[in-house]
Each structure stands twice: as structure tokens, then as C-alpha cells.
C-alpha atoms as a PDB file:
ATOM      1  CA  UNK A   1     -95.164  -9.514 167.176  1.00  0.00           C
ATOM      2  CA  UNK A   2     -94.999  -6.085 165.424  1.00  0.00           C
ATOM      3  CA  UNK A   3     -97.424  -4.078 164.040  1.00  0.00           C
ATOM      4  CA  UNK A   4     -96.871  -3.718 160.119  1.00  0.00           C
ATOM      5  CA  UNK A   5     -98.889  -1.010 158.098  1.00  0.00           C
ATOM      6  CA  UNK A   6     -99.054  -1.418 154.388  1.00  0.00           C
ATOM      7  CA  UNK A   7    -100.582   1.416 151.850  1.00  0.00           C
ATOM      8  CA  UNK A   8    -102.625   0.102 149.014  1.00  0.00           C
ATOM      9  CA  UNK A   9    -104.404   1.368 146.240  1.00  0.00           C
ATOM     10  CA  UNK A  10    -108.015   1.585 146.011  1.00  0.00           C
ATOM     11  CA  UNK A  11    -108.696   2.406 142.095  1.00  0.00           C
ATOM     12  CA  UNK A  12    -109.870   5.699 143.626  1.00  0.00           C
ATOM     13  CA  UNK A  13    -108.436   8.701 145.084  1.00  0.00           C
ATOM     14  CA  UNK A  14    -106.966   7.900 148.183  1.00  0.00           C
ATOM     15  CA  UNK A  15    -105.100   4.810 149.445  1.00  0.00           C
ATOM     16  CA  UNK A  16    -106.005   2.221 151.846  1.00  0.00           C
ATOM     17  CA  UNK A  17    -104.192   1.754 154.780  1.00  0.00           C
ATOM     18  CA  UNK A  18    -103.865  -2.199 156.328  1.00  0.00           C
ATOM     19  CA  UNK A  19    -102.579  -2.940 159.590  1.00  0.00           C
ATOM     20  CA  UNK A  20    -101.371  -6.678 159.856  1.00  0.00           C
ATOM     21  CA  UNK A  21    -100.840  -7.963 163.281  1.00  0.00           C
ATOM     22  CA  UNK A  22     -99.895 -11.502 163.462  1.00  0.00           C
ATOM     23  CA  UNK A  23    -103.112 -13.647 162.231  1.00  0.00           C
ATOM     24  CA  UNK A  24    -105.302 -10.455 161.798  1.00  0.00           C
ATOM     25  CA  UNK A  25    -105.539  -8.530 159.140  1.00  0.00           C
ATOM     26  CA  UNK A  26    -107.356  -4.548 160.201  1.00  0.00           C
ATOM     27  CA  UNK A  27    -108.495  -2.677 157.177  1.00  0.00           C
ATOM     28  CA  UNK A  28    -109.627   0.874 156.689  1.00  0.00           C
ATOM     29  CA  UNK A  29    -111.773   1.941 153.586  1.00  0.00           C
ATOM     30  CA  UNK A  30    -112.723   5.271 152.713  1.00  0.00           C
ATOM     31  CA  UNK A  31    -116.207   6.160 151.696  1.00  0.00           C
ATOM     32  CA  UNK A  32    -116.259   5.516 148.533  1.00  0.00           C
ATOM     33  CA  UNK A  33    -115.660   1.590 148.655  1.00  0.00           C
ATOM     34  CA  UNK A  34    -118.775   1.493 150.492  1.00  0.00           C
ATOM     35  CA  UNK A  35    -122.185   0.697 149.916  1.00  0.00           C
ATOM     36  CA  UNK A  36    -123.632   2.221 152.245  1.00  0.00           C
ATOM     37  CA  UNK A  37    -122.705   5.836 154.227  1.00  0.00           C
ATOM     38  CA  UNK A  38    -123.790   5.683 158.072  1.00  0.00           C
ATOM     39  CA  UNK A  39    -126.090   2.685 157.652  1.00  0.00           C
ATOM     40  CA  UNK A  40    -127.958   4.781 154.627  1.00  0.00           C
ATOM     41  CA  UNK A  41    -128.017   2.842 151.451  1.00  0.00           C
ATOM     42  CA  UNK A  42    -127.025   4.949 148.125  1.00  0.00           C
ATOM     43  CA  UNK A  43    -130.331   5.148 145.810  1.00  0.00           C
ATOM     44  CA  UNK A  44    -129.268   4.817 142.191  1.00  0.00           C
ATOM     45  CA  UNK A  45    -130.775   7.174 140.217  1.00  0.00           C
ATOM     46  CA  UNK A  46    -129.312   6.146 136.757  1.00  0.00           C
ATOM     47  CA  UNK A  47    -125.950   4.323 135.551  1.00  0.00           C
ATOM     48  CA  UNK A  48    -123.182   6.260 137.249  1.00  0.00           C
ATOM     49  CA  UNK A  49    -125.982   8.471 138.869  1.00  0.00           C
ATOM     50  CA  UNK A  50    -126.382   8.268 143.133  1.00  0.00           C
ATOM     51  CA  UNK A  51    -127.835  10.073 145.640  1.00  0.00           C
ATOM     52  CA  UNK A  52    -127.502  10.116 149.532  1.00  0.00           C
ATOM     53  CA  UNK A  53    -129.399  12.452 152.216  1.00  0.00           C
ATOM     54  CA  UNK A  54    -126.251  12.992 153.656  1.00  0.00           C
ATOM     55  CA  UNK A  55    -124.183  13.566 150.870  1.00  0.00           C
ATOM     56  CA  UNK A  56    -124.128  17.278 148.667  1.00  0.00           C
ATOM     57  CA  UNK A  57    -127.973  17.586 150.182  1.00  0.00           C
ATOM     58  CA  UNK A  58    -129.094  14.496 148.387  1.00  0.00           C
ATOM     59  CA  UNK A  59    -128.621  16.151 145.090  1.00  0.00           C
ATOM     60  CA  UNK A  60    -127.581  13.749 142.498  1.00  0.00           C
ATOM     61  CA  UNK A  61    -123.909  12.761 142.248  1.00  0.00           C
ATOM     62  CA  UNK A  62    -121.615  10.820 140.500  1.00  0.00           C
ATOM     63  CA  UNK A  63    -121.348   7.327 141.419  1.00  0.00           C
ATOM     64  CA  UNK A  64    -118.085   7.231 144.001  1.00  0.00           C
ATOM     65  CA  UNK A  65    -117.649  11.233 144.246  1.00  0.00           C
ATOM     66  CA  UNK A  66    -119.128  14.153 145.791  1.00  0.00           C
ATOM     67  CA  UNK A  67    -119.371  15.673 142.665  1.00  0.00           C
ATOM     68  CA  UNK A  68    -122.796  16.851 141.884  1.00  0.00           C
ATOM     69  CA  UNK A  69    -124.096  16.836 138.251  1.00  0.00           C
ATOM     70  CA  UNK A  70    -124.823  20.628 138.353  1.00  0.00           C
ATOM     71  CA  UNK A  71    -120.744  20.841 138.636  1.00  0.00           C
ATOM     72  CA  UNK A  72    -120.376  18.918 135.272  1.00  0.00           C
ATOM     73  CA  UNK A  73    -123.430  20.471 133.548  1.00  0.00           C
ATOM     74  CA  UNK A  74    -121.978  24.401 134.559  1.00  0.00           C
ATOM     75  CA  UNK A  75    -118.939  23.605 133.152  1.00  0.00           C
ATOM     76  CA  UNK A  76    -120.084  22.075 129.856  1.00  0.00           C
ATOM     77  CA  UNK A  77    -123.100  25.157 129.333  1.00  0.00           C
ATOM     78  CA  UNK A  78    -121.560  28.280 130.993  1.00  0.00           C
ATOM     79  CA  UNK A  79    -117.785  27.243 130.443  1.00  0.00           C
ATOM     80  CA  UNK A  80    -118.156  25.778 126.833  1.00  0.00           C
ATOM     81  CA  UNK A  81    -115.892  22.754 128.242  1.00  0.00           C
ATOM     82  CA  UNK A  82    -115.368  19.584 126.092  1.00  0.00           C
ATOM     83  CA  UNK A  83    -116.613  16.539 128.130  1.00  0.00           C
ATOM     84  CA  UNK A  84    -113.063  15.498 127.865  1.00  0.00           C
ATOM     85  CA  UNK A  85    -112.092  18.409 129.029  1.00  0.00           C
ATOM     86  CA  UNK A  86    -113.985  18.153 132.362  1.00  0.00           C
ATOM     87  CA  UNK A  87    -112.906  14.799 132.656  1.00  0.00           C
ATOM     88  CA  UNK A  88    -109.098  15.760 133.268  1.00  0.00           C
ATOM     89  CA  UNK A  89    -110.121  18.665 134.908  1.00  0.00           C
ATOM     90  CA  UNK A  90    -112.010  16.661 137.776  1.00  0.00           C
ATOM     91  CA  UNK A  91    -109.747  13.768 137.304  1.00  0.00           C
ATOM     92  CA  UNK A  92    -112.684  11.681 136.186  1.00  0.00           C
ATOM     93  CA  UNK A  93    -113.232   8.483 133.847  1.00  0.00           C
ATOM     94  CA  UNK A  94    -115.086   9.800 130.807  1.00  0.00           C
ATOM     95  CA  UNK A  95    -117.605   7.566 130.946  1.00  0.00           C
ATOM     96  CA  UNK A  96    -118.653   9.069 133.975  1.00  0.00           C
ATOM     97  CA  UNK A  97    -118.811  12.723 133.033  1.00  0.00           C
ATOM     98  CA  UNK A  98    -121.040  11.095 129.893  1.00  0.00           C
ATOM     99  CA  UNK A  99    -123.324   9.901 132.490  1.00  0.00           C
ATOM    100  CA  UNK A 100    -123.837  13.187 134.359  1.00  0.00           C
ATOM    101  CA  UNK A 101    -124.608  14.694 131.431  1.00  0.00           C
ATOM    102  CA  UNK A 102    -126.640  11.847 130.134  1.00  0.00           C
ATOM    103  CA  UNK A 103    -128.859  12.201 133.203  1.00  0.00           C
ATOM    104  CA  UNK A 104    -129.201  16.176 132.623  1.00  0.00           C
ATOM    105  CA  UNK A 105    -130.349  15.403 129.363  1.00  0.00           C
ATOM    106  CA  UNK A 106    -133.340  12.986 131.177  1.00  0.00           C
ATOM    107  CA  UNK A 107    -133.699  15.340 133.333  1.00  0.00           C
ATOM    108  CA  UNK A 108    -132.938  18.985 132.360  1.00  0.00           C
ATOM    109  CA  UNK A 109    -135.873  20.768 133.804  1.00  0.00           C
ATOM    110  CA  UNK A 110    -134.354  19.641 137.800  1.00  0.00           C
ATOM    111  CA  UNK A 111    -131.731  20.283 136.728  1.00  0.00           C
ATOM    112  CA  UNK A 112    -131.820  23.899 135.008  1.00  0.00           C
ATOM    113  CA  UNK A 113    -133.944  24.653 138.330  1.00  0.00           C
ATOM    114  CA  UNK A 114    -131.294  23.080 140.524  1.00  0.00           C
ATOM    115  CA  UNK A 115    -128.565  25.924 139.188  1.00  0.00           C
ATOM    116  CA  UNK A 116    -130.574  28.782 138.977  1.00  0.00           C
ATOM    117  CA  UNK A 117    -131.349  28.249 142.684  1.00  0.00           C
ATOM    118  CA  UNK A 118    -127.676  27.669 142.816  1.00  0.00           C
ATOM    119  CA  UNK A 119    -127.392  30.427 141.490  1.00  0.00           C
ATOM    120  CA  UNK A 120    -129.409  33.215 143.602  1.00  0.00           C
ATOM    121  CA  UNK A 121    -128.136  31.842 146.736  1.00  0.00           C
ATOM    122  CA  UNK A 122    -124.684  32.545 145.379  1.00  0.00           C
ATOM    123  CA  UNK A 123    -125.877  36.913 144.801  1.00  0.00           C
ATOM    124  CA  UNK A 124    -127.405  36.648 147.809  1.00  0.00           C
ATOM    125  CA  UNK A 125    -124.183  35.599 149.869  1.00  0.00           C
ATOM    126  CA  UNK A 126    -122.456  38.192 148.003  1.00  0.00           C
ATOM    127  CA  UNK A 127    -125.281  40.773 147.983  1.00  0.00           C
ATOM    128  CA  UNK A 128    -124.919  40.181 152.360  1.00  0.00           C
ATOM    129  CA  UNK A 129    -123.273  43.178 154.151  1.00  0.00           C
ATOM    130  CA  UNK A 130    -122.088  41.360 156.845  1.00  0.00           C
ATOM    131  CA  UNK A 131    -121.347  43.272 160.077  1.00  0.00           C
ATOM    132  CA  UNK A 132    -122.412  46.614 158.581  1.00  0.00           C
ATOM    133  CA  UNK A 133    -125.033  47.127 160.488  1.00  0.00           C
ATOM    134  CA  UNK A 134    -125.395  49.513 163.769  1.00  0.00           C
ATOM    135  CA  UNK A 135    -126.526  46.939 165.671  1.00  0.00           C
ATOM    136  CA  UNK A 136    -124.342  43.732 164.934  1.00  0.00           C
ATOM    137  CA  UNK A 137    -122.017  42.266 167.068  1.00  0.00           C
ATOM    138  CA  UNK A 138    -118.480  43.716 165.047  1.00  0.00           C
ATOM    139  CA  UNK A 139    -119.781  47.522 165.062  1.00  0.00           C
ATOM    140  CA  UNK A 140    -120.490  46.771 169.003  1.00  0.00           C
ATOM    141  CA  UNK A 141    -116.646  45.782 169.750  1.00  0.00           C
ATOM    142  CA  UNK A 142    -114.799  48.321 172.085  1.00  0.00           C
ATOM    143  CA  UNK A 143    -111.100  49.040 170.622  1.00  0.00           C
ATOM    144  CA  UNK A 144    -108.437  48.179 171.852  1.00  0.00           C
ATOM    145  CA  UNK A 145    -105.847  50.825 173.794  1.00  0.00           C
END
């Protein structure tokens, strides 16, 4: 008997791939049809709301994504994006951009604190001189004939 693979989708992004061989049906599910992400449950923080030590630093995300709340809130107070707006830009469901920023609104002092942290880690990357110094590994490099 032959191996037959069939694509599927999963409501989400991605597909699901099934391999059928004879009696036995194989399946392969990405992460976000699961409960549960290397035998760590999800914590629900609010509707639409998770969190996961292993996921974005267990900073709170939106149920199903990777997609931190701080990403929704920047847009909507530094961008001046429309909620539907951020919705097609990320691809999302409404709903679920309305509960990121429902959650920032019962939480705003995490989360103003969570982006200005954000923030200063992002000058100091950029604020780095990287290799400039006499005695780093790049200015140490012999040249080549």
C-alpha cells in the first residue's frame, strides 16, 4: 500500500499535513492547535490573552500567536493605527486585537513599563559599537595578502 499525503486547513496560518497509510491515519499539528507547548500548559491571562515561559519570554500574547500585546498596543499609541487597521495588518480576527487592547487597558501600568524597557534595550543595541574597540576580536584579524 502507498503512502498518500493530504494538506488540510487548520483555521490558522499554516496547513496540516496527514499521511494515510492503509488503516492509519499520521497527523502533524503545528503549535498553535495545541494546548500545551513542550508539556507546559498555556496560563490564560484574560479572554484571548496567554502566556507561556517559553514563548516571547512569557510576556502576554494573543491566544494562538506569538504576537505580544506590546506589538498591538505600539501600533495603536505610537502609530495612531485603527484597531481595524492592525487587524489586516497582522492578519488577525478583530476580536482579537480588541482583546489585546482590552487587557492593556486592565493592565496599562505592565504594560507602559513593558515598552519603555522595550524600548531602552532597543538604543542600547543601537547605541553598541560593535567591534570598534582595540581589543576585540575584528580589529585583531590579520589581512589577507
Amino acid at each position: 500500500m502507498g503512502t498518500r499525503h493530504i494538506w488540510r486547513s487548520c483555521g490558522r496560518k499554516g496547513n496540516v499535513m496527514t499521511a494515510e497509510t492503509g488503516v492509519e491515519t499520521l497527523e502533524r499539528r503545528g503549535a498553535a492547535s495545541r494546548k500545551d507547548y513542550d508539556g507546559v500548559k498555556f496560563h490564560t491571562l484574560a479572554p484571548g490573552i496567554t502566556t507561556h515561559p517559553l514563548i516571547r519570554s512569557g510576556k502576554p500574547c494573543i491566544e494562538g500567536t506569538g504576537l505580544k500585546v506590546t506589538d498591538i498596543v505600539g501600533l495603536k499609541n505610537f502609530q495612531n493605527m485603527k484597531p481595524a487597521d492592525i487587524a489586516k495588518y497582522y492578519e488577525l480576527g478583530l476580536a482579537q486585537v480588541n482583546d489585546a487592547l482590552n487587557y492593556y487597558a486592565a493592565h496599562r501600568d505592565y504594560i507602559d513599563t513593558d515598552l519603555e524597557i522595550d524600548g531602552l534595550n532597543d538604543v542600547q543595541l543601537s547605541d553598541a559599537q560593535y567591534g570598534t574597540r582595540p581589543d576585540s576580536i575584528l580589529s585583531r584579524r590579520k589581512p589577507v595578502p
